[in-house]
PDB file of N, CA and C in Angstrom:
ATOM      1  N   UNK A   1     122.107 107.875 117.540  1.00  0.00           N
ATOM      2  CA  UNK A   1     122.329 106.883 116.501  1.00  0.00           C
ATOM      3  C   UNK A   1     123.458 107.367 115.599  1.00  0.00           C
ATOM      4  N   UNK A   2     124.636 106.668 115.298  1.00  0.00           N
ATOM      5  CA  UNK A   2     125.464 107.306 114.559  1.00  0.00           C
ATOM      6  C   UNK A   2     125.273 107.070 113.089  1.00  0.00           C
ATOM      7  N   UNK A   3     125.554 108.087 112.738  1.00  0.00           N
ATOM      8  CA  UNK A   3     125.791 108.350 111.007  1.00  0.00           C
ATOM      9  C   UNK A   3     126.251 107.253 109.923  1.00  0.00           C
ATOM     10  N   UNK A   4     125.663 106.805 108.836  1.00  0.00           N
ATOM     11  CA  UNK A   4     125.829 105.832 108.379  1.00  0.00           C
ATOM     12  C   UNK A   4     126.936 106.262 107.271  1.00  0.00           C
ATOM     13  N   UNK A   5     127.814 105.534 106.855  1.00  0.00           N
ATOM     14  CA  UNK A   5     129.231 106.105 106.210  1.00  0.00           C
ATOM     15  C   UNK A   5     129.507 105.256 104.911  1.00  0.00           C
ATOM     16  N   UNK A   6     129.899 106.175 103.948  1.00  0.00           N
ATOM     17  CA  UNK A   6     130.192 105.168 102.236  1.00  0.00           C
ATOM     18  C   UNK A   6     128.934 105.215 101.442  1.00  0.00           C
ATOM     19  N   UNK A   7     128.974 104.369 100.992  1.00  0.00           N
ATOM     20  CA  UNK A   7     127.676 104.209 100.136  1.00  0.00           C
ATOM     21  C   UNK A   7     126.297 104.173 100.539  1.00  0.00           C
ATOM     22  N   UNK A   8     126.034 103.481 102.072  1.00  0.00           N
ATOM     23  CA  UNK A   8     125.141 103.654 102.589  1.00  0.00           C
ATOM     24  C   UNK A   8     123.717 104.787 102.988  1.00  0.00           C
ATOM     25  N   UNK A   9     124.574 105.839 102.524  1.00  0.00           N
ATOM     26  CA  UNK A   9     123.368 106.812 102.749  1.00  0.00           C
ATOM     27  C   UNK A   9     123.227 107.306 101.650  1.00  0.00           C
ATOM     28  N   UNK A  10     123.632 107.206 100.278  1.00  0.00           N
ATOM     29  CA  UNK A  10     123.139 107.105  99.183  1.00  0.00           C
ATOM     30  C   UNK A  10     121.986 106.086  98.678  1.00  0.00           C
ATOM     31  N   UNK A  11     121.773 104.501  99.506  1.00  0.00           N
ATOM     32  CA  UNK A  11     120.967 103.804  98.864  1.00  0.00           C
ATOM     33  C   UNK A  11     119.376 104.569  98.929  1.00  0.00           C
ATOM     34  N   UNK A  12     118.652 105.309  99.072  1.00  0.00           N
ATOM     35  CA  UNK A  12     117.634 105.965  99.138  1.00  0.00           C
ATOM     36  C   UNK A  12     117.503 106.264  97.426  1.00  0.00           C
ATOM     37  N   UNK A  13     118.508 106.395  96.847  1.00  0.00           N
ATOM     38  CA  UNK A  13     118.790 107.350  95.144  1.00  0.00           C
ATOM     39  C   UNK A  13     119.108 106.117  94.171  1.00  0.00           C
ATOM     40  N   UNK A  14     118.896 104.771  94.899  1.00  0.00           N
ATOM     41  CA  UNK A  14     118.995 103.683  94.261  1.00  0.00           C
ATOM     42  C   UNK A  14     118.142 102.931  94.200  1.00  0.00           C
ATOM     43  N   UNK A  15     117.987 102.165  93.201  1.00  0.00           N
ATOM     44  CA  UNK A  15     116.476 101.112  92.899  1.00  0.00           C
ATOM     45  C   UNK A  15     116.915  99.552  92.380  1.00  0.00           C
ATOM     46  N   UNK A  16     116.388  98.647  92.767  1.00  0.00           N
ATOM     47  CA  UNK A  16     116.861  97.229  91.987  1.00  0.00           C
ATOM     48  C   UNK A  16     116.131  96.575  91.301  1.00  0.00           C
ATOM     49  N   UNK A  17     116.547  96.056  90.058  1.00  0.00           N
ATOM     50  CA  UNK A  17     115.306  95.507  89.401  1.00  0.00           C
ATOM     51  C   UNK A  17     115.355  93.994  89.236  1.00  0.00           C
ATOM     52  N   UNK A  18     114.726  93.449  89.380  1.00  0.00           N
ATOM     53  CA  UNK A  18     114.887  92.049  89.120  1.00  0.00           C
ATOM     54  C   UNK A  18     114.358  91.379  87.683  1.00  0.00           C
ATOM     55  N   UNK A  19     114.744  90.596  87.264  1.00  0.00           N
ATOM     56  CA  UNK A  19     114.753  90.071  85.870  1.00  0.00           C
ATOM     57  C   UNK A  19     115.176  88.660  86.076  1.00  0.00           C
ATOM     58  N   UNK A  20     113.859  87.743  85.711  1.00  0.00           N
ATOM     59  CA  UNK A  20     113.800  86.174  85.636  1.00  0.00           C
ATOM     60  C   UNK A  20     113.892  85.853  84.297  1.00  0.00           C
ATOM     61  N   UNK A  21     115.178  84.991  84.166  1.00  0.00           N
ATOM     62  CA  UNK A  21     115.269  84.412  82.512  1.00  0.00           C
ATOM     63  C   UNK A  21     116.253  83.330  82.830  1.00  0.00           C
ATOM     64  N   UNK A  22     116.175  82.604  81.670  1.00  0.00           N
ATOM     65  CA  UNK A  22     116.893  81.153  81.922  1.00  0.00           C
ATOM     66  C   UNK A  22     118.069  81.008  82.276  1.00  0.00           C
ATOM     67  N   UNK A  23     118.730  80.418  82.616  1.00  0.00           N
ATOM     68  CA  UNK A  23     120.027  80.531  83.468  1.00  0.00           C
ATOM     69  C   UNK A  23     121.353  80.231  82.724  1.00  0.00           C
ATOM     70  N   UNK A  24     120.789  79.376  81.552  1.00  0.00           N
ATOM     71  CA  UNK A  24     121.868  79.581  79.772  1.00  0.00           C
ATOM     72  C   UNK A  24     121.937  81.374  79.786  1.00  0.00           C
ATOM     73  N   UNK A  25     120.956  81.265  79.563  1.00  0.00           N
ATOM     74  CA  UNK A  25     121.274  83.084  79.010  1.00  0.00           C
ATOM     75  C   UNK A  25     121.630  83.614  79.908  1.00  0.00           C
ATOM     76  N   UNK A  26     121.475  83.799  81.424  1.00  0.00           N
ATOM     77  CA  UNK A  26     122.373  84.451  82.262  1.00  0.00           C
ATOM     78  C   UNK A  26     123.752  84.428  82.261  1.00  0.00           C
ATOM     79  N   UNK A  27     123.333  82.787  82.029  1.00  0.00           N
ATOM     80  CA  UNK A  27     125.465  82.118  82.422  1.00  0.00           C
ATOM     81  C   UNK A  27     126.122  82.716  80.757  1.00  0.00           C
ATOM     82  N   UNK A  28     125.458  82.893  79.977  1.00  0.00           N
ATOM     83  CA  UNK A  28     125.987  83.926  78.471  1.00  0.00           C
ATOM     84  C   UNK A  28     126.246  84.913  78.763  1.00  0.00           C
ATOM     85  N   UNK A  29     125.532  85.438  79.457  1.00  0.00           N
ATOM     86  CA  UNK A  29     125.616  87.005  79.387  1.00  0.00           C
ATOM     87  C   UNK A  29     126.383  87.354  80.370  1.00  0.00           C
ATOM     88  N   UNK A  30     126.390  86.975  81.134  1.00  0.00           N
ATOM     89  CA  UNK A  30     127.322  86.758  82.668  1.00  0.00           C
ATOM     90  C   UNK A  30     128.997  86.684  81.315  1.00  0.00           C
ATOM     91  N   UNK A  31     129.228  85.481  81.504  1.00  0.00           N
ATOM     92  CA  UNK A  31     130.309  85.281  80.274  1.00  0.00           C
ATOM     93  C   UNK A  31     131.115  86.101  79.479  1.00  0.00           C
ATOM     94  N   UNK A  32     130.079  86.983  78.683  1.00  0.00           N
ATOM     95  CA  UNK A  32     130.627  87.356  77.535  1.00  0.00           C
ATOM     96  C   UNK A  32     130.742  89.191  78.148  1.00  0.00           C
ATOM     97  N   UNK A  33     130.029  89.670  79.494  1.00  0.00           N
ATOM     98  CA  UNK A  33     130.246  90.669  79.513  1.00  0.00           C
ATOM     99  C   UNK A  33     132.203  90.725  79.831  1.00  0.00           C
ATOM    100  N   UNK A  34     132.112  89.387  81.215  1.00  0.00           N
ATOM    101  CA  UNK A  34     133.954  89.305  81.540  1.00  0.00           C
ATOM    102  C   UNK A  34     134.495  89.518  80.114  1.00  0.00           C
ATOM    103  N   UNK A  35     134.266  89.081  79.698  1.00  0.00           N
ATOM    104  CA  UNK A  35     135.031  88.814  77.746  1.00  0.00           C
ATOM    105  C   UNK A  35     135.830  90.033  77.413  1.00  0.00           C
ATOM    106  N   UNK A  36     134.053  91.382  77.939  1.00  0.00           N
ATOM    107  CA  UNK A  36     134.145  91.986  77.105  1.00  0.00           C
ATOM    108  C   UNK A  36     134.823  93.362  78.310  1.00  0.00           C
ATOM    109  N   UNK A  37     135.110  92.691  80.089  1.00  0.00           N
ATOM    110  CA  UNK A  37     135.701  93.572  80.678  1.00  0.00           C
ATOM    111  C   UNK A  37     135.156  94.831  81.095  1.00  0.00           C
ATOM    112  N   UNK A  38     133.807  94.004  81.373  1.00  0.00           N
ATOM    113  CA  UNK A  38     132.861  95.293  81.707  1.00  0.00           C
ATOM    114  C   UNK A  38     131.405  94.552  82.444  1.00  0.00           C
ATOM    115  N   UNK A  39     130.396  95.295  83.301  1.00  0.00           N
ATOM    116  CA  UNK A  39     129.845  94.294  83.991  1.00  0.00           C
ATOM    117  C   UNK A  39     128.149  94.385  83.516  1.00  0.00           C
ATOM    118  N   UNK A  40     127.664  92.955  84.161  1.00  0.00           N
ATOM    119  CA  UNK A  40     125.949  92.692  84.004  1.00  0.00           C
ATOM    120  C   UNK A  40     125.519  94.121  84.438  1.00  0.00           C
ATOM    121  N   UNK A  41     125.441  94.651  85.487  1.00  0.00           N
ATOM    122  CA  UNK A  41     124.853  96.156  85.899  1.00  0.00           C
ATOM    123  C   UNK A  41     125.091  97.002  84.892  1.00  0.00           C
ATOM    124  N   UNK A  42     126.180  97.449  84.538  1.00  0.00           N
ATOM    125  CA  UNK A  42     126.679  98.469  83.429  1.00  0.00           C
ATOM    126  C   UNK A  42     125.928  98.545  82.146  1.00  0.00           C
ATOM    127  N   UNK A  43     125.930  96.959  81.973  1.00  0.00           N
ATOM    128  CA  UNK A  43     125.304  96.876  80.043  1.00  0.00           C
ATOM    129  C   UNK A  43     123.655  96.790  80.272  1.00  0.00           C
ATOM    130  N   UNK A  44     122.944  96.634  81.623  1.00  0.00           N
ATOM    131  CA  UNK A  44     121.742  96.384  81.676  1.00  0.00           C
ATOM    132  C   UNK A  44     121.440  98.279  81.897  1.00  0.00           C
ATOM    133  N   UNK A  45     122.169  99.140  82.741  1.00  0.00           N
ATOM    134  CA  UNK A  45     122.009 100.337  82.598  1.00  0.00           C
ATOM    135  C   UNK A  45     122.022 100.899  81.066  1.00  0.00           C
ATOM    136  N   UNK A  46     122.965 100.455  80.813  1.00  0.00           N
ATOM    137  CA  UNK A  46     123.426 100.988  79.074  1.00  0.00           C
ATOM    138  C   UNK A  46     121.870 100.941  78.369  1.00  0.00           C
ATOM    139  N   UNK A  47     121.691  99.183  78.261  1.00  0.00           N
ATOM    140  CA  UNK A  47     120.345  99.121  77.300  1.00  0.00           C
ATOM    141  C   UNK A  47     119.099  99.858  77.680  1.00  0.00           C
ATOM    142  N   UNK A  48     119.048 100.092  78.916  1.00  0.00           N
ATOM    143  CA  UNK A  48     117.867 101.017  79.719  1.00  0.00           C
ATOM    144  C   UNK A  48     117.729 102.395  79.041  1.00  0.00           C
ATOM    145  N   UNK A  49     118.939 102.754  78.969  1.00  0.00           N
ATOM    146  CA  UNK A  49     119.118 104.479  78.588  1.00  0.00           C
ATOM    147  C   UNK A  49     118.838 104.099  77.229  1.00  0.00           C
ATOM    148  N   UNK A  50     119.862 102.787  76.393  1.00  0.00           N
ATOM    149  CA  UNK A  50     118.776 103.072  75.010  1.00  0.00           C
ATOM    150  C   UNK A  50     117.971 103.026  74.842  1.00  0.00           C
ATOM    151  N   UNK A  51     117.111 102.064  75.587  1.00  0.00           N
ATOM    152  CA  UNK A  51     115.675 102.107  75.390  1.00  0.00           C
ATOM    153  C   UNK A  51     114.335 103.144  75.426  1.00  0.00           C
ATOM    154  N   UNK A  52     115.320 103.779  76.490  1.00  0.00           N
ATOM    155  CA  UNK A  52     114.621 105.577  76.593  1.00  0.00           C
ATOM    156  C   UNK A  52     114.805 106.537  75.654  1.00  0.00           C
ATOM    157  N   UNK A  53     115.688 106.161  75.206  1.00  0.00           N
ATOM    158  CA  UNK A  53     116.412 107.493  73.936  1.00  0.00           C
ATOM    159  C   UNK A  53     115.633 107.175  72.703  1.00  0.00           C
ATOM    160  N   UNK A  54     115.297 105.585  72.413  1.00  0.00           N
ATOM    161  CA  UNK A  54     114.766 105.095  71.205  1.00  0.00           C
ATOM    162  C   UNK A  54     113.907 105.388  71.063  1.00  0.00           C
ATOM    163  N   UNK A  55     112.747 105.693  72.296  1.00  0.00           N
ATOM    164  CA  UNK A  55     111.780 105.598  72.693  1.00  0.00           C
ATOM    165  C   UNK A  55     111.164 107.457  73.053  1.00  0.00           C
ATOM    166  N   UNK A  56     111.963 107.975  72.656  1.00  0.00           N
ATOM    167  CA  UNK A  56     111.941 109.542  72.983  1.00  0.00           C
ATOM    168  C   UNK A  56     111.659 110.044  74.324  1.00  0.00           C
ATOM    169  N   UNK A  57     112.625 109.400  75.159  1.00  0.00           N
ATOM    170  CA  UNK A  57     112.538 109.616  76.576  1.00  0.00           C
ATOM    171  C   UNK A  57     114.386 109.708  76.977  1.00  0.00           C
ATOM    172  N   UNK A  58     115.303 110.564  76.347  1.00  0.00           N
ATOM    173  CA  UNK A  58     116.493 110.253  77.133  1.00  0.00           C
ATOM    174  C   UNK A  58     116.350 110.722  78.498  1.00  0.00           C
ATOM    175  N   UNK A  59     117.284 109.901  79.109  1.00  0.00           N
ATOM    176  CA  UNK A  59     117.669 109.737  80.497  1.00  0.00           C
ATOM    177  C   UNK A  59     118.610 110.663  81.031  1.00  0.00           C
ATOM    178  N   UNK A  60     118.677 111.662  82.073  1.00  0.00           N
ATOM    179  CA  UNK A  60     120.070 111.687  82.366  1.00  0.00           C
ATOM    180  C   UNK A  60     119.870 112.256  83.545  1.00  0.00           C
ATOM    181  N   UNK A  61     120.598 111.689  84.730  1.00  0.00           N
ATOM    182  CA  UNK A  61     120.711 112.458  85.800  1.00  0.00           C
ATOM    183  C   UNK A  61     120.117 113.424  86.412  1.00  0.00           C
ATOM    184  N   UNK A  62     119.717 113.841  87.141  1.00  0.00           N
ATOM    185  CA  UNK A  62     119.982 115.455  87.545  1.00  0.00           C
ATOM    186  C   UNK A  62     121.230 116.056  88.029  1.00  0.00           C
ATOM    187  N   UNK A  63     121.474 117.364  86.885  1.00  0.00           N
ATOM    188  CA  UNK A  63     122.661 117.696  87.308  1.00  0.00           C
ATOM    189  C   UNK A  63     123.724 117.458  86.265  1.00  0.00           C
ATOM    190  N   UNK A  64     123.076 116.527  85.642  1.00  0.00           N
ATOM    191  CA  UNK A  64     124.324 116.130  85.086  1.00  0.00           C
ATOM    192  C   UNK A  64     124.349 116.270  83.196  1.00  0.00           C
ATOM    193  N   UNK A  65     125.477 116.353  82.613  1.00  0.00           N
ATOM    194  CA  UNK A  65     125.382 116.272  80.992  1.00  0.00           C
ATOM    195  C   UNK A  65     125.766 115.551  80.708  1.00  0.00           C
ATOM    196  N   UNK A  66     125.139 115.185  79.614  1.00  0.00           N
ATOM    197  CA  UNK A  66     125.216 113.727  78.541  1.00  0.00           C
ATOM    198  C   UNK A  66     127.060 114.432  77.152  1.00  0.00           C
ATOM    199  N   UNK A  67     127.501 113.439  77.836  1.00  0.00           N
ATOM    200  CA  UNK A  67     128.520 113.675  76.432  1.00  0.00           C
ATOM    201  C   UNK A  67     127.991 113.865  75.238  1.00  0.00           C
ATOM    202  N   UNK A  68     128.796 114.608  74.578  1.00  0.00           N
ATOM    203  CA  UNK A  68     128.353 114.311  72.855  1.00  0.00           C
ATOM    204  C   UNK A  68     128.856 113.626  72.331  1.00  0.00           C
ATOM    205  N   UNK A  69     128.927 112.906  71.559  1.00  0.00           N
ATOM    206  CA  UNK A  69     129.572 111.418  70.974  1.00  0.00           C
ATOM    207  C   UNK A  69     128.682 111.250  69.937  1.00  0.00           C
ATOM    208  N   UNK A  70     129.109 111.678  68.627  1.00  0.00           N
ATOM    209  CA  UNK A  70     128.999 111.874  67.323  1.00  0.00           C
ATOM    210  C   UNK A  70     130.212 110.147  66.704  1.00  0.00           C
ATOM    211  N   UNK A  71     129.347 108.920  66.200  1.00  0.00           N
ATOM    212  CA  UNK A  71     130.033 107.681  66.178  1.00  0.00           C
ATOM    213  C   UNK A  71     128.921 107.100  64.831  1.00  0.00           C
ATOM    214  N   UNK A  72     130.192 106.818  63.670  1.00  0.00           N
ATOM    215  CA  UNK A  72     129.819 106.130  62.468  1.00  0.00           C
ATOM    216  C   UNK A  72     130.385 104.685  62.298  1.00  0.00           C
ATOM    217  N   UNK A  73     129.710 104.020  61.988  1.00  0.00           N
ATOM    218  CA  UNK A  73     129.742 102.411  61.817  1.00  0.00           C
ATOM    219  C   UNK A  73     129.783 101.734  60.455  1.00  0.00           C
ATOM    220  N   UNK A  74     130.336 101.718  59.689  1.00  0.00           N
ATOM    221  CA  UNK A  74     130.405 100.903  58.379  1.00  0.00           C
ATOM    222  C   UNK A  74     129.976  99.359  58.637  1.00  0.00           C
ATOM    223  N   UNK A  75     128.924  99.108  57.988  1.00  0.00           N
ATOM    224  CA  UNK A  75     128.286  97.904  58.233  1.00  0.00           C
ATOM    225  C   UNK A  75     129.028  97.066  56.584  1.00  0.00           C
ATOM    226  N   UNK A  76     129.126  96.288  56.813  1.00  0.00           N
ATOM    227  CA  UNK A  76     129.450  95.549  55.436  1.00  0.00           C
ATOM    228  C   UNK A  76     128.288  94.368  55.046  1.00  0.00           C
ATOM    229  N   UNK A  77     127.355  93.802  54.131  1.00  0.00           N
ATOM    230  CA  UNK A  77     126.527  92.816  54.179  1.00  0.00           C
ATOM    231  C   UNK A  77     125.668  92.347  55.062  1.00  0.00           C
ATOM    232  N   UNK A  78     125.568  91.942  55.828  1.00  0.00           N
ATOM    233  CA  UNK A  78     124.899  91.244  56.958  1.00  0.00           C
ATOM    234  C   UNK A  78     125.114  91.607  58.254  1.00  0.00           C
ATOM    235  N   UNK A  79     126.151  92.264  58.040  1.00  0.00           N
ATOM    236  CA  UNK A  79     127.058  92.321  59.514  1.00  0.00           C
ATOM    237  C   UNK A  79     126.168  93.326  60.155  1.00  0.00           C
ATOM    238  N   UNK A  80     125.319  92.710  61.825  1.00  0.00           N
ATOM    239  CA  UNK A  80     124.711  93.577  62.664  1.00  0.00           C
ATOM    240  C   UNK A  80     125.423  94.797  63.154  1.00  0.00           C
ATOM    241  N   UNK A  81     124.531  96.014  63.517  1.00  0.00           N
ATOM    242  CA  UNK A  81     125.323  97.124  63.434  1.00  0.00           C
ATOM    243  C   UNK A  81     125.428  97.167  64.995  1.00  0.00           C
ATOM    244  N   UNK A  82     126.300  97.852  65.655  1.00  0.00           N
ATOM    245  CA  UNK A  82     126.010  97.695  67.373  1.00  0.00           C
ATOM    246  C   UNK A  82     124.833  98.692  67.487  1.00  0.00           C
ATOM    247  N   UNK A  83     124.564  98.543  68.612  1.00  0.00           N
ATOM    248  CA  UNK A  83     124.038  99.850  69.090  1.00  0.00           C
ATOM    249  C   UNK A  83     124.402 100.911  69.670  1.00  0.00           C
ATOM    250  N   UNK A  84     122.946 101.999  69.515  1.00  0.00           N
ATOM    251  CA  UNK A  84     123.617 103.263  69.851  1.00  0.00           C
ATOM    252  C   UNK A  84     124.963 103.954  68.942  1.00  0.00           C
ATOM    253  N   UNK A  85     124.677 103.337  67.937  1.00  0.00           N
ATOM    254  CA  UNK A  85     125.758 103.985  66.423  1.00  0.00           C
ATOM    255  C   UNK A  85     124.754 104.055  65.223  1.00  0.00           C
ATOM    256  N   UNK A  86     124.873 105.398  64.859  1.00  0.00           N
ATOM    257  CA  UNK A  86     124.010 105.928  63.399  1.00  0.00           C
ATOM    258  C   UNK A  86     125.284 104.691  62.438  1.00  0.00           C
ATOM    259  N   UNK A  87     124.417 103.888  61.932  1.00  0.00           N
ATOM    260  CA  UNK A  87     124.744 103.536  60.428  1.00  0.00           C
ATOM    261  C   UNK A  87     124.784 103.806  59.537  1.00  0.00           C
ATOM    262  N   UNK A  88     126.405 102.697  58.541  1.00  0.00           N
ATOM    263  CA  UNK A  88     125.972 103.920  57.236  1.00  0.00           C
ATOM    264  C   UNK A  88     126.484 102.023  56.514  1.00  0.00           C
ATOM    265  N   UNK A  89     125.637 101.926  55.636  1.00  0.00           N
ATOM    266  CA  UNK A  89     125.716 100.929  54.445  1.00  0.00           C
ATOM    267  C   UNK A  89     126.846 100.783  53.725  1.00  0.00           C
ATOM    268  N   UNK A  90     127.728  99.956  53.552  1.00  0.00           N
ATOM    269  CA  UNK A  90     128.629 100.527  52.758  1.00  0.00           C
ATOM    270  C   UNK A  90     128.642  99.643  51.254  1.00  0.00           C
ATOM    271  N   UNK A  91     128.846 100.553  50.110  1.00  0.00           N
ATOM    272  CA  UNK A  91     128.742 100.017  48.765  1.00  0.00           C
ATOM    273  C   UNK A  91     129.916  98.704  48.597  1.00  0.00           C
ATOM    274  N   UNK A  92     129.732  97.995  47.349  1.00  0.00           N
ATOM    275  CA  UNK A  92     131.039  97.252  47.362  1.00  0.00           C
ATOM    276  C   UNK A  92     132.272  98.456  46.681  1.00  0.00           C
ATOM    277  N   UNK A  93     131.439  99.675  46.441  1.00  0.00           N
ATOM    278  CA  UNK A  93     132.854  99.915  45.777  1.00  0.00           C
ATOM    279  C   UNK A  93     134.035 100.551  47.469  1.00  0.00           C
ATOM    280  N   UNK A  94     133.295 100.872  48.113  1.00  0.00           N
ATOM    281  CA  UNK A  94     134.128 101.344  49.372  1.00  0.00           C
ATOM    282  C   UNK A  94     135.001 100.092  50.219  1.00  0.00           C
TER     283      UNK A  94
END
C-alpha cells in the first residue's frame, strides 16, 4: 500500500467540530472575517484558546511556546475593549 503524502498523514492530530447557528450569523461572520483578511477556522481557534486561558486552562501545543505579547488598549467611554487585551480606562483628562 503506498504511503500517503501532504497533509494526509497528519489528519490523525486533527479534530472537527461542528457548530449549528443561523445562517445570518454565519453569512456575518463568514463576511466580516474576509473584511478583516483572515479566516472562520483561525478566529474560531483564536476564541477556543481564549476560552481556555479565561477559564484557567491555556492551550498550547506540544512542543511548542506561546509568544509573549504584553498589549494595552485605551478604551474611551463605551467603546468595547477587544479581546485578549488587558484594559486600561482612560480619564477625560488623557
Amino acid at each position: 500500500m503506498p504511503k500517503k503524502k501532504g497533509k494526509d498523514k497528519d489528519k490523525s492530530k486533527e479534530a472537527k467540530l461542528v457548530v449549528r447557528l443561523e445562517a445570518d450569523l454565519h453569512n456575518a461572520f463568514l463576511e466580516r472575517c474576509q473584511a478583516l483578511d483572515t479566516t472562520a477556522s483561525r478566529e474560531v481557534r483564536r476564541l477556543i484558546r481564549h476560552f481556555l486561558a479565561s477559564n484557567g486552562d491555556p492551550y498550547a501545543p506540544a512542543g511548542a511556546a506561546l509568544p509573549v505579547v504584553d498589549a494595552v488598549v485605551v478604551v474611551r467611554g463605551d467603546e468595547p475593549a477587544p479581546p485578549l487585551a488587558r484594559t486600561v480606562v482612560a480619564s477625560e483628562e488623557v
